[in-house]
PDB file of N, CA and C in Angstrom:
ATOM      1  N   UNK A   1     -81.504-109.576  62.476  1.00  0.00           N
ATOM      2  CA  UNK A   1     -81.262-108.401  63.287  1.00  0.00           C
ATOM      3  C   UNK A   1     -80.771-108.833  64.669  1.00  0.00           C
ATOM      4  N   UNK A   2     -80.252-107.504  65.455  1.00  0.00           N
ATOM      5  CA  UNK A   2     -79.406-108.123  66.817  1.00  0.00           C
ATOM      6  C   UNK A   2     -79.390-107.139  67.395  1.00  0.00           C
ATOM      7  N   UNK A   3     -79.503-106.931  68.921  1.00  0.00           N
ATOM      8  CA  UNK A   3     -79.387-105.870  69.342  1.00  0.00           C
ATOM      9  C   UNK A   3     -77.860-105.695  69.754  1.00  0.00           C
ATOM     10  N   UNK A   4     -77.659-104.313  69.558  1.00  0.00           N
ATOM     11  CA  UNK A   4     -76.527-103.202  69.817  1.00  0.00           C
ATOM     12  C   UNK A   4     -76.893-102.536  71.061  1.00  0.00           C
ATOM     13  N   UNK A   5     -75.929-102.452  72.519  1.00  0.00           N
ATOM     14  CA  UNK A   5     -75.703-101.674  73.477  1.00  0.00           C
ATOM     15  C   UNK A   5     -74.871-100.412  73.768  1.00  0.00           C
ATOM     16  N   UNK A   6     -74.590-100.654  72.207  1.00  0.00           N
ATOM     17  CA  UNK A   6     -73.001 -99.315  72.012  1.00  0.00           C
ATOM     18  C   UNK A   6     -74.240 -97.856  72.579  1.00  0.00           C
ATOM     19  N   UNK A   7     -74.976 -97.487  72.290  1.00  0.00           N
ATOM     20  CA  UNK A   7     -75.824 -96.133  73.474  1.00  0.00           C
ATOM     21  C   UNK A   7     -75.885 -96.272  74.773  1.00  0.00           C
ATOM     22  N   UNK A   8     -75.220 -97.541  75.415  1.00  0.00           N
ATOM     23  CA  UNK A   8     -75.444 -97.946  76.961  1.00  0.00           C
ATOM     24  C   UNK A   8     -73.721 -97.487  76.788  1.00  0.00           C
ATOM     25  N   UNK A   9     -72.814 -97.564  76.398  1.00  0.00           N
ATOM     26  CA  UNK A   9     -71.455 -97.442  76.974  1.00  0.00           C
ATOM     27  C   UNK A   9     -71.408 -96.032  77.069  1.00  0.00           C
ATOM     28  N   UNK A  10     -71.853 -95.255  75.725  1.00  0.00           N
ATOM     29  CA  UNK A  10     -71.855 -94.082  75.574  1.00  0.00           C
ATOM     30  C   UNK A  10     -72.281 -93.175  76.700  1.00  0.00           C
ATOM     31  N   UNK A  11     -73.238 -93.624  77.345  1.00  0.00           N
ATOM     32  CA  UNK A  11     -74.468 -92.954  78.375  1.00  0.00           C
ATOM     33  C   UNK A  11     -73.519 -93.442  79.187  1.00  0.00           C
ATOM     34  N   UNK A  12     -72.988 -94.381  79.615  1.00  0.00           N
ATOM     35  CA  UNK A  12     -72.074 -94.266  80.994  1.00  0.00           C
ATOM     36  C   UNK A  12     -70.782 -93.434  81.160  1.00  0.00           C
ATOM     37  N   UNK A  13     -70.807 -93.117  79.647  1.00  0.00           N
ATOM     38  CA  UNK A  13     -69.465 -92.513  79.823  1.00  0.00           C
ATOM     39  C   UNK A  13     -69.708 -90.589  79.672  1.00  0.00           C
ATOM     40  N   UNK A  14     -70.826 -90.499  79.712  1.00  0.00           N
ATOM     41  CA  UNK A  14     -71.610 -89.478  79.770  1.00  0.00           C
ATOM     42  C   UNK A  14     -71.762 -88.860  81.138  1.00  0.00           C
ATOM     43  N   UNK A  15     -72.299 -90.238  81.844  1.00  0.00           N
ATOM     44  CA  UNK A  15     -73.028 -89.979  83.166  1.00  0.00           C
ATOM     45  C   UNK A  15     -71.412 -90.072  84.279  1.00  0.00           C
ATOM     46  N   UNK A  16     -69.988 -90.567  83.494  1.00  0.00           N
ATOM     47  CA  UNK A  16     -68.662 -90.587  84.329  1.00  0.00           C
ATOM     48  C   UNK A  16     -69.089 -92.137  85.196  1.00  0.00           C
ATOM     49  N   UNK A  17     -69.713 -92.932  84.886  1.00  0.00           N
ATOM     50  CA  UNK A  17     -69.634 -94.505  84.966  1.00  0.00           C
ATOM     51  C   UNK A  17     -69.182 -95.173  84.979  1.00  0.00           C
ATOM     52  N   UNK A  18     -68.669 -96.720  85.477  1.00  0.00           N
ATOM     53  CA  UNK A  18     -68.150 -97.394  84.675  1.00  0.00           C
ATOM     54  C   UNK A  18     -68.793 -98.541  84.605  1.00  0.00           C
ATOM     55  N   UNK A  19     -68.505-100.109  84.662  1.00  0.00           N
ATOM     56  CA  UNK A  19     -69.672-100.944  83.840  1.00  0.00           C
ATOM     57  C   UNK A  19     -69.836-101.375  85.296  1.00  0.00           C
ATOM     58  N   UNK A  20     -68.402-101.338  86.160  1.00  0.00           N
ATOM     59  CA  UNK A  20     -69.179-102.103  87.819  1.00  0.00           C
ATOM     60  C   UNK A  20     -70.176-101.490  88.332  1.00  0.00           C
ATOM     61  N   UNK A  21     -70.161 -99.718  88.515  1.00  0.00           N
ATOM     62  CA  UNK A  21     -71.091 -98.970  88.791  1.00  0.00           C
ATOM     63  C   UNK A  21     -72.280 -98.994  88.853  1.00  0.00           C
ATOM     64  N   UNK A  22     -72.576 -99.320  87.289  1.00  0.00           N
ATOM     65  CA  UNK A  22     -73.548 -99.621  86.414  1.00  0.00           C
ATOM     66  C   UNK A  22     -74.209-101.426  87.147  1.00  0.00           C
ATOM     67  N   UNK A  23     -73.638-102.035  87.303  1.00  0.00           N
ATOM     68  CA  UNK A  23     -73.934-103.543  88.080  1.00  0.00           C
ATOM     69  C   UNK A  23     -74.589-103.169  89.264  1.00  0.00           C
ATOM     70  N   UNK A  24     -73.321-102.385  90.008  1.00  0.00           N
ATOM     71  CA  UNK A  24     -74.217-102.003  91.527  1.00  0.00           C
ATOM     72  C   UNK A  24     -75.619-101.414  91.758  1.00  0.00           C
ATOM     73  N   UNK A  25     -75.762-100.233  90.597  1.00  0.00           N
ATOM     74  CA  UNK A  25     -76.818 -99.312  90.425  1.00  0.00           C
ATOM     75  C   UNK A  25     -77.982-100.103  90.217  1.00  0.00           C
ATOM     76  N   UNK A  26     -77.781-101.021  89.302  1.00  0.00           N
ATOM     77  CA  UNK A  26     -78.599-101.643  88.459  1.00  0.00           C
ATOM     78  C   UNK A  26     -79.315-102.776  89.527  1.00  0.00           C
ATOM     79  N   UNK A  27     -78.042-103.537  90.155  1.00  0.00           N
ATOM     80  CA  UNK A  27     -78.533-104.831  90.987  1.00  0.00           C
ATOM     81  C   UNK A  27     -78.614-106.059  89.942  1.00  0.00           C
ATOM     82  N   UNK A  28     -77.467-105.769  88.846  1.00  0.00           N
ATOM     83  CA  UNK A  28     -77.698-106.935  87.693  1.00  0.00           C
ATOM     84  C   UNK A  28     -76.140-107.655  88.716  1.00  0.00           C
ATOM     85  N   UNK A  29     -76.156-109.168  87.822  1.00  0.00           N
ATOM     86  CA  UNK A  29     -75.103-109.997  87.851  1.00  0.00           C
ATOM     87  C   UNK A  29     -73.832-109.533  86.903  1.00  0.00           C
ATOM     88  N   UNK A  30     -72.672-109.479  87.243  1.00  0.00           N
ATOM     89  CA  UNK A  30     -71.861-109.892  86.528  1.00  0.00           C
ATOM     90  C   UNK A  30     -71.683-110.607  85.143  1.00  0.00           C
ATOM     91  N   UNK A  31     -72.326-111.478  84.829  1.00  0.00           N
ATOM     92  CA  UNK A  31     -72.857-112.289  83.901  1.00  0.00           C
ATOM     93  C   UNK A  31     -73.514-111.743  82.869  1.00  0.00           C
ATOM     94  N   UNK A  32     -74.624-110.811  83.606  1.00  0.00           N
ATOM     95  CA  UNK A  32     -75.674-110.507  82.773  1.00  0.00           C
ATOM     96  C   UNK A  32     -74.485-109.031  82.043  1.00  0.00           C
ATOM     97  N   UNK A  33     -74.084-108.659  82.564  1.00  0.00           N
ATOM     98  CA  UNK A  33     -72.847-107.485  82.306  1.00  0.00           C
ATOM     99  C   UNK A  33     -72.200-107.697  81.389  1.00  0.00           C
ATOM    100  N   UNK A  34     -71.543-109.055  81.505  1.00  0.00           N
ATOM    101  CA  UNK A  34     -70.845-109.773  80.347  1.00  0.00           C
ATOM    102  C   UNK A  34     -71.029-109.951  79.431  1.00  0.00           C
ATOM    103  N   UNK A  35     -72.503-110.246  79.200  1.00  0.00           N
ATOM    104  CA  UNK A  35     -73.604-110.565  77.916  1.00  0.00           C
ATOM    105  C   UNK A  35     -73.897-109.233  77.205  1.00  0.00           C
ATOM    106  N   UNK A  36     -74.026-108.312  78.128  1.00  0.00           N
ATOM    107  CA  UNK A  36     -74.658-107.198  77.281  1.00  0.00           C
ATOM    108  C   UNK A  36     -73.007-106.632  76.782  1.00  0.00           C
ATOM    109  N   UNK A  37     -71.783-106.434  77.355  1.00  0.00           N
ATOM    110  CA  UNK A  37     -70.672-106.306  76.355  1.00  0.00           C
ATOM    111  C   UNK A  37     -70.465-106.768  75.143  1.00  0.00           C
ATOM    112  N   UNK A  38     -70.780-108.072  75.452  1.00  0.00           N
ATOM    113  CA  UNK A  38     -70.790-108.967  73.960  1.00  0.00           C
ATOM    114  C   UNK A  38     -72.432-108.479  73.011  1.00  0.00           C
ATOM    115  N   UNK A  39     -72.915-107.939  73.563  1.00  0.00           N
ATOM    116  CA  UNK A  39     -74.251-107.822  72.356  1.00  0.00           C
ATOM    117  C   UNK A  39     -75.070-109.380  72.336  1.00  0.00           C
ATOM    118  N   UNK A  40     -75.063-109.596  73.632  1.00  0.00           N
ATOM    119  CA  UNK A  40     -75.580-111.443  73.557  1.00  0.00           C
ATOM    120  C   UNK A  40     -76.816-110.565  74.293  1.00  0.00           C
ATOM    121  N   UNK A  41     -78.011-111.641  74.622  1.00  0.00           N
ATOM    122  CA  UNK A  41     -79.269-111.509  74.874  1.00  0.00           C
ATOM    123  C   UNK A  41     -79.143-111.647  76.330  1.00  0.00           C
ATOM    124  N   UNK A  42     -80.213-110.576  77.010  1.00  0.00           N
ATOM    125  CA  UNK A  42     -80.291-110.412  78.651  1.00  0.00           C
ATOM    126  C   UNK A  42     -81.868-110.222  78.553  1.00  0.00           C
ATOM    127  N   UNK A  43     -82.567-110.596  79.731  1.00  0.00           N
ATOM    128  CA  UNK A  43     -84.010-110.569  79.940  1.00  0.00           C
ATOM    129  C   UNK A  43     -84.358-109.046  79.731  1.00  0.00           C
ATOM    130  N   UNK A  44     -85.848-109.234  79.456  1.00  0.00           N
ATOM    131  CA  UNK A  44     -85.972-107.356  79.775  1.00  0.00           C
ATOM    132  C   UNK A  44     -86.194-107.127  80.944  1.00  0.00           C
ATOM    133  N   UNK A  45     -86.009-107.842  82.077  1.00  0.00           N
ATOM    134  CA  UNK A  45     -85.944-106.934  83.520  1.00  0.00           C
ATOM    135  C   UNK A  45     -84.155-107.079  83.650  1.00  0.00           C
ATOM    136  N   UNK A  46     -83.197-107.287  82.825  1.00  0.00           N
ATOM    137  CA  UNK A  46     -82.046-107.068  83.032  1.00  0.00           C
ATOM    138  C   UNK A  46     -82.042-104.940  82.535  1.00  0.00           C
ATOM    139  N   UNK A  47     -82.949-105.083  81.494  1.00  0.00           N
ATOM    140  CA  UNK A  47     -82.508-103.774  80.397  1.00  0.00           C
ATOM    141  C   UNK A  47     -83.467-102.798  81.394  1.00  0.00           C
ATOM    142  N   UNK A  48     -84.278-102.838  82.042  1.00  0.00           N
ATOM    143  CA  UNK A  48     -85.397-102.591  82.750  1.00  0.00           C
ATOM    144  C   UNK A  48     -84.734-101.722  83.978  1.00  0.00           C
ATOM    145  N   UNK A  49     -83.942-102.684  84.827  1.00  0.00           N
ATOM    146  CA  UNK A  49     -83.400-102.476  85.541  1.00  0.00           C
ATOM    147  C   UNK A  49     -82.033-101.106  85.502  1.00  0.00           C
ATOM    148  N   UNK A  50     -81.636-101.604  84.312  1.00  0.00           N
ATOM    149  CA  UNK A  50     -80.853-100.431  83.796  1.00  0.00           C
ATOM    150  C   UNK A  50     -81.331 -98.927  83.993  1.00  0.00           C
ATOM    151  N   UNK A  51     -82.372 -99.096  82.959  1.00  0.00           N
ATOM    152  CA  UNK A  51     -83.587 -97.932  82.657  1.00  0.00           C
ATOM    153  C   UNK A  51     -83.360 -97.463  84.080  1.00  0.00           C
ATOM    154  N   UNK A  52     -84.327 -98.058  85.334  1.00  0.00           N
ATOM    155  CA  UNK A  52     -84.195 -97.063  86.130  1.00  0.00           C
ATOM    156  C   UNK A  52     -83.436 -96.496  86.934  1.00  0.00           C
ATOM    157  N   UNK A  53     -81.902 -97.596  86.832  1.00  0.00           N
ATOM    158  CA  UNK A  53     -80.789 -96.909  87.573  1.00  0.00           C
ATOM    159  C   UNK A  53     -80.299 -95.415  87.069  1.00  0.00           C
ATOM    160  N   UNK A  54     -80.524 -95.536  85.631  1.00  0.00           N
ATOM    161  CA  UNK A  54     -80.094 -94.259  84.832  1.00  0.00           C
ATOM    162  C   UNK A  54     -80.814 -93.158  84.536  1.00  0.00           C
ATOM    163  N   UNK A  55     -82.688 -93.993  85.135  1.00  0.00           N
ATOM    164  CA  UNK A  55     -83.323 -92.968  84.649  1.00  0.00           C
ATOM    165  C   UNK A  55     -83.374 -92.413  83.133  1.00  0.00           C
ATOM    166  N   UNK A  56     -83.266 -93.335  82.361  1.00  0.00           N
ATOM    167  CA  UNK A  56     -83.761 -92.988  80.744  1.00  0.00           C
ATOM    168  C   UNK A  56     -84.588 -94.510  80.005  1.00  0.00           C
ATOM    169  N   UNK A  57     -84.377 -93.928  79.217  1.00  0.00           N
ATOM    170  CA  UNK A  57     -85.932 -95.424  78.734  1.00  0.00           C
ATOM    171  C   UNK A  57     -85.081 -96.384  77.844  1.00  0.00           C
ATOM    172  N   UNK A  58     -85.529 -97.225  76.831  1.00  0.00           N
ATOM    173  CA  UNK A  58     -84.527 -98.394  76.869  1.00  0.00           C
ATOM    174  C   UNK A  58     -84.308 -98.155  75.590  1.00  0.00           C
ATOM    175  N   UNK A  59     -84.760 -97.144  74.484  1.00  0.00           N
ATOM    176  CA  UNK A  59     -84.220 -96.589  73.222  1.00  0.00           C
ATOM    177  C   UNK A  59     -83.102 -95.533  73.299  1.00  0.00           C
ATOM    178  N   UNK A  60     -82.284 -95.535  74.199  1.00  0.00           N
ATOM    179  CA  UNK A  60     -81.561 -94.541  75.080  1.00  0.00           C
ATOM    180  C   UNK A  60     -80.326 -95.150  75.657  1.00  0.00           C
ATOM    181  N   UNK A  61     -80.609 -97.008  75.770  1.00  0.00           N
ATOM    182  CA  UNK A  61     -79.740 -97.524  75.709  1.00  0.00           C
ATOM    183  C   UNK A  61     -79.349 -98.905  74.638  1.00  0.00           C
ATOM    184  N   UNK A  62     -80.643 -99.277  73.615  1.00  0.00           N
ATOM    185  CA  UNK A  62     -80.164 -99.831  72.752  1.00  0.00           C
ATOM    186  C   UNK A  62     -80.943 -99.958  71.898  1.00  0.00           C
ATOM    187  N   UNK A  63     -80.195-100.515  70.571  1.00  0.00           N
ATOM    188  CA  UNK A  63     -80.851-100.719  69.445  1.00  0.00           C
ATOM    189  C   UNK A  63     -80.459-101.590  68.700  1.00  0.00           C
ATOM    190  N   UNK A  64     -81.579-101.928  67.561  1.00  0.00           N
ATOM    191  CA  UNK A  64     -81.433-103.220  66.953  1.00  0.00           C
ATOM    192  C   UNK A  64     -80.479-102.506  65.643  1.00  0.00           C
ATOM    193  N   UNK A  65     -80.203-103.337  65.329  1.00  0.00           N
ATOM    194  CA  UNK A  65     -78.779-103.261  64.041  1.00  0.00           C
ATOM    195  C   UNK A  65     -78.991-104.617  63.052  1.00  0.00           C
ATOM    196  N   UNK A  66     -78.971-104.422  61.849  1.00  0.00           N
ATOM    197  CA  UNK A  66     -78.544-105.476  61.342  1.00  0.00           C
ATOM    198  C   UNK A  66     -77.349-106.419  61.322  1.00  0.00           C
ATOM    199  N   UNK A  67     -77.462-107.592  61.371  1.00  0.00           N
ATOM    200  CA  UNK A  67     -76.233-108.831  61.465  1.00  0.00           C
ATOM    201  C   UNK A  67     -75.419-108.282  61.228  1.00  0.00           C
ATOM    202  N   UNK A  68     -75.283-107.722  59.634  1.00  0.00           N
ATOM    203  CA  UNK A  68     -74.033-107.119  59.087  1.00  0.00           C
ATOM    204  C   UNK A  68     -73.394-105.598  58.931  1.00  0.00           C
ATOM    205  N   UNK A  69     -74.440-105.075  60.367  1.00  0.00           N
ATOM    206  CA  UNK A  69     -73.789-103.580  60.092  1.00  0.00           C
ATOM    207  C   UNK A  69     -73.046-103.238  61.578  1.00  0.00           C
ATOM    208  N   UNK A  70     -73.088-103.188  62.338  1.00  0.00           N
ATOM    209  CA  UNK A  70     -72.248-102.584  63.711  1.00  0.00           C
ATOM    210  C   UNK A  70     -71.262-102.091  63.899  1.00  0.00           C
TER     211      UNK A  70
END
């Protein structure tokens, strides 16, 4: 299994976002930004941090998926 952020693009594009926005709001790195595009692994005070820029909880912005389904 792997986690999926595709409910984090969605929600920004909801909220009229975009992913720098989302960096500033957040107070994440660049990097860590990069990682979560790719579906690569970020700490949970990266996803944390999210949460409260957006104000929603972290099933709201992702979920696990199997290897072979996304």
């Amino acid at each position: 299994m792997k986690m999926s952020c595709k409910k984090l693009w969605k929600l920004l594009i909801d909220k009229d976002m975009n992913k720098t926005d989302l960096r500033k709001a957040a107070g994440i790195s660049s990097s860590s930004l990069a990682k979560l595009g790719k579906d690569e692994n970020v700490t949970t005070d990266v996803l944390v941090r999210i949460c409260e820029a957006l104000k929603c909880n972290l099933n709201e912005i992702a979920e696990t998926v199997s290897d072979n389904e996304e």
